[in-house]
Protein backbone atom coordinates (compact mmCIF):
# COMPACT_ATOMS: atom_id res chain seq x y z
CA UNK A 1 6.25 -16.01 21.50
CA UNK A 2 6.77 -12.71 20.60
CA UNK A 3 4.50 -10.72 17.47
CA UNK A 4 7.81 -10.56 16.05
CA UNK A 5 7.78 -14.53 15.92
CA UNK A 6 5.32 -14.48 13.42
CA UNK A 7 4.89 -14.32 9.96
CA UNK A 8 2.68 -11.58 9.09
CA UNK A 9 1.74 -12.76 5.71
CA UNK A 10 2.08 -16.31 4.20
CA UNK A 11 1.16 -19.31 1.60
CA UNK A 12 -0.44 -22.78 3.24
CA UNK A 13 -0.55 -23.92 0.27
CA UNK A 14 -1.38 -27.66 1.22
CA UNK A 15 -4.23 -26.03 2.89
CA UNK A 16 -5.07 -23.48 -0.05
CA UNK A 17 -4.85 -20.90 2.61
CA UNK A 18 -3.36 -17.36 3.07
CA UNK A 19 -1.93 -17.35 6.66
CA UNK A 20 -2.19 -13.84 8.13
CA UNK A 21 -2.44 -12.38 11.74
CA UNK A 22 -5.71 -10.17 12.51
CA UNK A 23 -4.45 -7.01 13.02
CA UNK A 24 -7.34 -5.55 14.12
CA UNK A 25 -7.15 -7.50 17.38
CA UNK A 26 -3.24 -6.48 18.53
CA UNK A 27 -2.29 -6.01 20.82
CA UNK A 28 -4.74 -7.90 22.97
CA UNK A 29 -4.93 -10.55 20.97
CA UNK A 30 -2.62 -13.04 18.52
CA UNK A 31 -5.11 -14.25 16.09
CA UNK A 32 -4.15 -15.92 13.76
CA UNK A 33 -6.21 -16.31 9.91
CA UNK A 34 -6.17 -18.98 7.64
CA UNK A 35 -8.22 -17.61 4.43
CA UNK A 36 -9.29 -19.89 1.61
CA UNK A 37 -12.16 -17.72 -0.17
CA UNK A 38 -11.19 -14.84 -1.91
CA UNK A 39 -14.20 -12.48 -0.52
CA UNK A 40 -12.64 -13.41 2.95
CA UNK A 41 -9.54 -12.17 1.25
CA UNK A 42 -11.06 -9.40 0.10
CA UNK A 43 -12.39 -8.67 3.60
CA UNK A 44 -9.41 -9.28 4.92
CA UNK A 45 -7.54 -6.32 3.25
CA UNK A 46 -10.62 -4.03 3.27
CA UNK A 47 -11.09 -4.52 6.93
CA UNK A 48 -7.36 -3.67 7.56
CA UNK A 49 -6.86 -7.41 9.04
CA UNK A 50 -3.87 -7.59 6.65
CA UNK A 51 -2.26 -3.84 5.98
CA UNK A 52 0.73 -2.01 5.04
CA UNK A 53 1.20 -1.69 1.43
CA UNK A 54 3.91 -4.32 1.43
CA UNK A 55 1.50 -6.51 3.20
CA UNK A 56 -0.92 -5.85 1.03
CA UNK A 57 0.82 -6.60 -1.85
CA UNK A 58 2.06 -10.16 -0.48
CA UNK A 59 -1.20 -10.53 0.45
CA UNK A 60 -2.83 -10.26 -2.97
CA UNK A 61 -0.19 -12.38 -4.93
CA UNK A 62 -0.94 -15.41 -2.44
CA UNK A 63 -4.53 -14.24 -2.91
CA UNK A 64 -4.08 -14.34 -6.60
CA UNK A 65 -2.78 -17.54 -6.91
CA UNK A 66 -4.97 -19.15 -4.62
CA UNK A 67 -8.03 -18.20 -6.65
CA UNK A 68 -6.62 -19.33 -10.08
CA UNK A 69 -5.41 -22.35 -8.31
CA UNK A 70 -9.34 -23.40 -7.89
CA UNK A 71 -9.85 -22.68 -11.42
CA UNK A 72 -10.81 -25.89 -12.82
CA UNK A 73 -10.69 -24.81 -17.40
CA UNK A 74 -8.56 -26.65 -19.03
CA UNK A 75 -7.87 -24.04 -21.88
CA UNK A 76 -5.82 -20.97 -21.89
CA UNK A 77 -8.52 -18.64 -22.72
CA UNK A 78 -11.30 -19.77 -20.56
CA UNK A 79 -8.55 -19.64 -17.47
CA UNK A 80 -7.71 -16.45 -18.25
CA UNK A 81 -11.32 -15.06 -17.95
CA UNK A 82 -11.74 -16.63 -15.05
CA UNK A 83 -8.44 -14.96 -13.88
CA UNK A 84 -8.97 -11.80 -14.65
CA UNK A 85 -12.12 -11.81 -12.93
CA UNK A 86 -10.61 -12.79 -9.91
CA UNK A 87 -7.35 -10.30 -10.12
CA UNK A 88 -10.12 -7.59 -10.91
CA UNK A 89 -12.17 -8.55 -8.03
CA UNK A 90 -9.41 -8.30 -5.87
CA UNK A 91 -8.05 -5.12 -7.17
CA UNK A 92 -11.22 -3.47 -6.05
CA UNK A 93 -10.43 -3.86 -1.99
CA UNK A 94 -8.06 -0.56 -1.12
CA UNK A 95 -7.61 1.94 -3.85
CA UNK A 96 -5.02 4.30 -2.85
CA UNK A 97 -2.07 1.73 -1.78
CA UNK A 98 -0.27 0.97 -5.34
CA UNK A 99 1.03 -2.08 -4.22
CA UNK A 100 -2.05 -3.89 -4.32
CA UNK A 101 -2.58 -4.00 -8.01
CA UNK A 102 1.51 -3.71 -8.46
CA UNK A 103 1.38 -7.13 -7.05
CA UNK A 104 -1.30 -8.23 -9.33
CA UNK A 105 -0.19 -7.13 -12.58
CA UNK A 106 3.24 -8.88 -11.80
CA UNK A 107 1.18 -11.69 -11.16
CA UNK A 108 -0.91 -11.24 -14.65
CA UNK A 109 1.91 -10.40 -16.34
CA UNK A 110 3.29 -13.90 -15.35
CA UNK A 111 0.43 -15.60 -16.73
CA UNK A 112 0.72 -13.95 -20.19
CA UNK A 113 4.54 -14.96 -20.44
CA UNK A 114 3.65 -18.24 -20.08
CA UNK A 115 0.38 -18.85 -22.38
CA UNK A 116 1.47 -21.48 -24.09
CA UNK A 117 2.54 -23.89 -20.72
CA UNK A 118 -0.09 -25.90 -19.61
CA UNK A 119 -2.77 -24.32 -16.79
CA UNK A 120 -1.05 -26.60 -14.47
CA UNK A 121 2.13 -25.51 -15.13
CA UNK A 122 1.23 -21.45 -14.90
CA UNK A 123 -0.45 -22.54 -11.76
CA UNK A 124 2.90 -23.46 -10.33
CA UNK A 125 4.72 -20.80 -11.75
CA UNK A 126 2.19 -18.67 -9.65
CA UNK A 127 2.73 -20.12 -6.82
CA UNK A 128 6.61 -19.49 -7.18
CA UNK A 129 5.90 -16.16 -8.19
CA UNK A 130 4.15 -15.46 -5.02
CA UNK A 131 6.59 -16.60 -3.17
CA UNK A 132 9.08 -14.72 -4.86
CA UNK A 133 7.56 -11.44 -3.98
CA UNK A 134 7.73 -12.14 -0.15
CA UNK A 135 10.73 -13.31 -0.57
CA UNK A 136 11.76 -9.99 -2.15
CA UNK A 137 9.79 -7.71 -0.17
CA UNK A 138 12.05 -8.94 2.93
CA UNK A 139 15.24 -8.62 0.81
CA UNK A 140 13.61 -5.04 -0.01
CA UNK A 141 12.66 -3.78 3.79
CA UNK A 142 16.66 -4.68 4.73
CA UNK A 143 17.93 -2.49 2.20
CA UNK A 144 16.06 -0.10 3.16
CA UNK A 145 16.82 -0.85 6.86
CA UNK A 146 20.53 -0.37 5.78
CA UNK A 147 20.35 2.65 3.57
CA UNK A 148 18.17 4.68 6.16
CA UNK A 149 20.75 3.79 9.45
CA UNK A 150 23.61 5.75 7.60
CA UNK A 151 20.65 8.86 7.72
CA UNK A 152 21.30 9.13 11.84
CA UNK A 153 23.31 7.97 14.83
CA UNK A 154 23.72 6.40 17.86
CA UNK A 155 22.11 7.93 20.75
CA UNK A 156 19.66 9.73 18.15
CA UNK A 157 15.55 10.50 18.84
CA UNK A 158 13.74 9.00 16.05
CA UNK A 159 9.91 9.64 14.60
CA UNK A 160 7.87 8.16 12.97
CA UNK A 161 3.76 7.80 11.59
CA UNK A 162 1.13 4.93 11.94
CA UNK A 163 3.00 1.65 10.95
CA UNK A 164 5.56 0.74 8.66
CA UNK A 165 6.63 -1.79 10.42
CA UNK A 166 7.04 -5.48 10.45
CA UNK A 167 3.21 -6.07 10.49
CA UNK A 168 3.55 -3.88 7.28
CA UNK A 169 5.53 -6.30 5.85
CA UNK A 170 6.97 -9.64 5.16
CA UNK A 171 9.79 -8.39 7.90
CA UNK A 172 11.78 -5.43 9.33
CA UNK A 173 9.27 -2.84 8.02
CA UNK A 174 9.98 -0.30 5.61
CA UNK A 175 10.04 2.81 8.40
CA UNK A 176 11.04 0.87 11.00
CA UNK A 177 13.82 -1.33 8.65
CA UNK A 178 16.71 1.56 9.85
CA UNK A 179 15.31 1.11 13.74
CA UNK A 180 15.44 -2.44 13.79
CA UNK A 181 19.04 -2.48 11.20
CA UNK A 182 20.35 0.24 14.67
CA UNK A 183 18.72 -2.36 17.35
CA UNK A 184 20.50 -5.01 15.74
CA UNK A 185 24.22 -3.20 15.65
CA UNK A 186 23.24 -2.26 19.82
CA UNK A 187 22.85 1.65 18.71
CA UNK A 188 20.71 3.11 21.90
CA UNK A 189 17.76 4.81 20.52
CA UNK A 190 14.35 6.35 20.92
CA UNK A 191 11.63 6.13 19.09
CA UNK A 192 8.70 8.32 19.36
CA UNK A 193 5.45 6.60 17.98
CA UNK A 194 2.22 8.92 16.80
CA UNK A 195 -1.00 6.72 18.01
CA UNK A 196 -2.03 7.73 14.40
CA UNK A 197 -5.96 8.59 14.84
CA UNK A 198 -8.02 6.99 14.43
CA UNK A 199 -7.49 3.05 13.99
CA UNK A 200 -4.46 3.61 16.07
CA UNK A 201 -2.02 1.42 13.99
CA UNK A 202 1.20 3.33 15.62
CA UNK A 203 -0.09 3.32 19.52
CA UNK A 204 -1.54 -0.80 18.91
CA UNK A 205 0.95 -2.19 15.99
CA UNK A 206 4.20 0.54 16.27
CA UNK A 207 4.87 0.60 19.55
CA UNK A 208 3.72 -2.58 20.23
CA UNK A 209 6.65 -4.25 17.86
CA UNK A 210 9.10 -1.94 18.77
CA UNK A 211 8.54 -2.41 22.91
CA UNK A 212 8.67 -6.74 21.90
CA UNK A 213 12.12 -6.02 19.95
CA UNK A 214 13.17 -4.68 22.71
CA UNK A 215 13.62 -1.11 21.24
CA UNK A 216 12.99 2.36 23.67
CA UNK A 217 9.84 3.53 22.36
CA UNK A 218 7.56 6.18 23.37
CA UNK A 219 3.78 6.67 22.05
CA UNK A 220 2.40 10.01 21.86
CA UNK A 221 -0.97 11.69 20.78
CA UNK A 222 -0.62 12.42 17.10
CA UNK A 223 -1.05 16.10 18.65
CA UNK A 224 2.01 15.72 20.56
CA UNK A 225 4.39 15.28 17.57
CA UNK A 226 5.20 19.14 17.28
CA UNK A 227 5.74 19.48 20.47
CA UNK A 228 8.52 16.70 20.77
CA UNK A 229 10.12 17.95 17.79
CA UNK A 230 10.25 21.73 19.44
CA UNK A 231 11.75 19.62 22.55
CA UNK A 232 15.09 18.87 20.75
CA UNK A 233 13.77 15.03 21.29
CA UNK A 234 13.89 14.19 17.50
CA UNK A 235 16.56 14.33 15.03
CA UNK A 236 15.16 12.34 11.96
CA UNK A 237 11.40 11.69 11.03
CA UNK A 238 10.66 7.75 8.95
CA UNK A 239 7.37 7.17 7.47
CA UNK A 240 5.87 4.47 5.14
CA UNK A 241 3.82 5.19 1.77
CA UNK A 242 1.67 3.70 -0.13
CA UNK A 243 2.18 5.47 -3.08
CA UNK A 244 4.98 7.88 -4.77
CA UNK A 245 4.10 9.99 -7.48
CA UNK A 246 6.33 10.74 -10.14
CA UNK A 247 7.45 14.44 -8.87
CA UNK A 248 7.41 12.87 -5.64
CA UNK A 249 4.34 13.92 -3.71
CA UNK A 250 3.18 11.21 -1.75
CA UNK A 251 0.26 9.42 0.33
CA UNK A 252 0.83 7.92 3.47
CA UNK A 253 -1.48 7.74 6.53
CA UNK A 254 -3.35 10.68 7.31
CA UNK A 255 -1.16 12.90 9.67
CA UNK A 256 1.51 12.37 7.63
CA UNK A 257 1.87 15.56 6.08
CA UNK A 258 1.11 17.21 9.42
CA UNK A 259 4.24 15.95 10.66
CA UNK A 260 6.13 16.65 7.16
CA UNK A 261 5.05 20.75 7.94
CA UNK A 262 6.09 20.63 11.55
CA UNK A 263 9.57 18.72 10.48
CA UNK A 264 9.79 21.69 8.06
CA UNK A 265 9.70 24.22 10.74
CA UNK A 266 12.06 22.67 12.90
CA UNK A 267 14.66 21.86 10.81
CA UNK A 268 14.32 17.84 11.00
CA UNK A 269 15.27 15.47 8.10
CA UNK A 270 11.71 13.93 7.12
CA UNK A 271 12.42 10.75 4.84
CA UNK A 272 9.94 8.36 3.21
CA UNK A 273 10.65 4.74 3.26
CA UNK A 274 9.33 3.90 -0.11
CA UNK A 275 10.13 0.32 -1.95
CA UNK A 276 10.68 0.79 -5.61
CA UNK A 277 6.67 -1.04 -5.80
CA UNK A 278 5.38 1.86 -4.32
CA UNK A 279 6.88 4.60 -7.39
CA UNK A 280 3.78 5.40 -9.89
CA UNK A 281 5.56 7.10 -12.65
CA UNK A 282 2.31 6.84 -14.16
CA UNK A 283 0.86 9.08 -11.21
CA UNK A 284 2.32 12.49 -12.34
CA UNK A 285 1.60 14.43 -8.68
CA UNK A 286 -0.29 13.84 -5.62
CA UNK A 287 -3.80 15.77 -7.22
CA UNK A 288 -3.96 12.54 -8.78
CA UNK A 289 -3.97 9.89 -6.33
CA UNK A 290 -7.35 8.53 -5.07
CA UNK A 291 -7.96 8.98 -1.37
CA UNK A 292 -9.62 6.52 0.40
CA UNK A 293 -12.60 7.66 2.35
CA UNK A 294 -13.72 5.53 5.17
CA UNK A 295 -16.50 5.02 7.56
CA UNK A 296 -16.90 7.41 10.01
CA UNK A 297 -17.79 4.96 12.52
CA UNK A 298 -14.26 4.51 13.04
CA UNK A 299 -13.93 7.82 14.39
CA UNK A 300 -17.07 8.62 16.19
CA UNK A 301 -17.71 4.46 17.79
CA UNK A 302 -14.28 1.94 17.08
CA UNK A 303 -13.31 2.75 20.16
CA UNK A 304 -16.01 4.08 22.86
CA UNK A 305 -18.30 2.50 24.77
CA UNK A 306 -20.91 5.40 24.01
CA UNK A 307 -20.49 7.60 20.41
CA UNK A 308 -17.71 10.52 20.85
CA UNK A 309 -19.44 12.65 18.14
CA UNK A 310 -23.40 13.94 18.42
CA UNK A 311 -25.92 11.83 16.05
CA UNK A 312 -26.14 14.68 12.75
CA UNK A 313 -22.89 15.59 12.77
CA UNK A 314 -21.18 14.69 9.45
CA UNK A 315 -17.68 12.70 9.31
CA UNK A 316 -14.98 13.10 6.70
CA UNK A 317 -12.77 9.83 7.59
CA UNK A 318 -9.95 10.16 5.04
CA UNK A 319 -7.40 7.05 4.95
CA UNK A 320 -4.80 8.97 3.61
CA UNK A 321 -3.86 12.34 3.34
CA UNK A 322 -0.74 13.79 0.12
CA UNK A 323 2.65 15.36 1.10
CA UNK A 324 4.32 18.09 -1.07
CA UNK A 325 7.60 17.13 -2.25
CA UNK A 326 9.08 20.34 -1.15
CA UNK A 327 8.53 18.64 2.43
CA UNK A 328 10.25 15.48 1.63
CA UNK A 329 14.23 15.56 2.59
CA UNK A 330 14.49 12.39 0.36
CA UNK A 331 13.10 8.54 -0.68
CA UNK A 332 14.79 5.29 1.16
CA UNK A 333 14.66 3.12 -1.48
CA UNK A 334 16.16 -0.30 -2.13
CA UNK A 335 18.56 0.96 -4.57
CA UNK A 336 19.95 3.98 -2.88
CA UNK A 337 18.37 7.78 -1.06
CA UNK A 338 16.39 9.53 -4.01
CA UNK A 339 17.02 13.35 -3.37
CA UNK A 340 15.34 16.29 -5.04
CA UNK A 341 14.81 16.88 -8.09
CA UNK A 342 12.82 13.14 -7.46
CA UNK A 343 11.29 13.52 -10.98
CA UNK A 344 14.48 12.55 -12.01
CA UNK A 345 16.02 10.48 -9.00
CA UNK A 346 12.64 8.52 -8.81
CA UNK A 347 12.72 7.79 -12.23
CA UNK A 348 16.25 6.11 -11.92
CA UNK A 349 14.86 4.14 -9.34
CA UNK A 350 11.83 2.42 -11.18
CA UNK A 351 14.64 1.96 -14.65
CA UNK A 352 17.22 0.12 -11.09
CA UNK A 353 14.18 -2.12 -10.49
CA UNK A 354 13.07 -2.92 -14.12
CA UNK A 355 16.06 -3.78 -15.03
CA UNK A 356 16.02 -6.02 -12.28
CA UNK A 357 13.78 -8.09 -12.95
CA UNK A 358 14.30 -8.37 -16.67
């Protein structure tokens, strides 16, 4: 089978289990989870065994309903505690990607509507709402996948940023969606794949789903990526997010607004595959997104046998790092390209989507 065979995130529910595949093992090894507790859950996105804000956000709505599937009150009020606690609890894992407690406010949200139902019948309409958001998020990544192939052509040298790709998501990525959409019409063409220091997601999870599709990709040290781009090899740059602001500053990996400057200087289209989920209107710029800082172990010991960086020497092991919006040629969204001025075009985005889904 190939990693492209299987799901990345999905219910067991005769089990009570969220299916995912450790992707901290890939490419070595196909291991596949099947997580009943929610602090295994919680682990599980925390530990980056489940990522991708997508993902993450798939991940949490199965999560979701599992735990309030287990709660055993009988009235509305008493459930509710019990699910808030639980939607709280699991809200606490990752702070910067949006989609986390996106998914989990849908999912509250749904419990509200339907008070006055019996707790076994808002248990089920959890469960369908779960589903409904993987569902969607495929639906979502296609879109995108077919908005972001009319950005380049056949023959073209692509870029793109840790990994936005299938293992991101439900399926087809949100980055990669426009790769895979060209694969699948037989366009020829190459992909260039930043490792992405220092968990490596683009040199162990990017290139590693692009080579099994059967796509020509190349991985390079995130150092490299100037240097390609000054080559002529690259005419359009796709990265994921995992959070838009409203004036449409963004976080994404860190690196990602290394290669956003160098794409500036050589006079390459940089676009951001963002899914409507992944807008904050309520997030006015990127000053006010919460970086994620993370152990510095990852840098200095993940992946020696002996530590790369002298005992005493401080770390700073930021998840993510902001992009200006005056670096961003424009948003692949679900519902169309959002250009500049993106207070505005991001705006009619989010008011596409709610309407949507009232």
């Amino acid at each position: 089978m190939s990693i492209l065979d299987y799901d990345t995130v999905s219910l067991d529910d005769a089990n009570s289990a969220l299916v995912i595949i450790d992707q901290t093992l890939l490419p070595n090894e196909t291991k596949i989870l099947h997580l009943t507790e929610q602090k295994d859950i919680w682990d599980a996105i925390y530990l980056l065994k489940v990522r991708g804000a997508p993902a993450i956000g798939d991940a949490a709505a199965i999560g979701i309903y599992l735990a309030a599937k287990k709660i055993e009150s009988k009235d509305f009020d008493s459930f509710y505690a019990e699910f808030k606690k639980a939607k709280e609890y699991l809200d606490s894992a990752r702070p910067t990607a949006v989609n986390l407690s996106w998914a989990l406010n849908r999912m509250d949200s749904v419990v509200l509507k339907n008070k006055d139902k019996s707790i076994e019948e808002i248990k089920e309409i959890l469960k369908k709402e779960a589903i409904a958001i993987v569902d969607e998020d495929i639906f979502i990544c296609k879109q995108i996948g077919l908005y972001g192939v009319t950005l380049f052509k056949d023959g073209d040298g692509l870029l793109t940023h840790c990994n936005a790709g299938q293992l991101a998501t439900a399926k087809y990525g949100t980055a990669t969606a426009p790769m895979y959409i060209a694969h699948e019409k037989g366009w020829k063409i190459k992909v260039f794949s930043d490792e992405t220091r220092p968990l490596l997601q683009g040199a162990r999870l990017t290139s590693y789903e692009l080579h099994s599709a059967g796509i020509d990709v190349t991985s390079i040290c995130d150092s490299a990526a100037a240097t390609v781009m000054r080559n002529g090899w690259v005419q359009c740059i796709f990265v994921g997010c995992d959070r838009v602001a409203a004036n449409g500053d963004f976080a994404n990996k860190v690196g990602t607004s290394s290669v956003a400057i160098a794409a500036k200087r050589f006079g390459i289209p940089f676009y951001v595959c963002a899914p409507s989920s992944t807008i904050d209107l309520n997030t006015k710029s990127g000053k006010d997104i919460v970086i994620e800082q993370r152990d510095g172990k990852e840098v200095s010991t993940m992946w020696y046998e002996k530590p790369m960086i002298p005992d005493g020497v401080k770390i700073y092991n930021p998840a993510f790092d902001v992009t200006d919006n005056d670096l961003v040629t424009g948003f692949v969204t679900e519902y169309g390209i959002a250009k500049a001025p993106f207070d505005k075009s991001l705006k009619e985005i989010v008011e596409k989507a709610n309407n949507k889904h009232k």
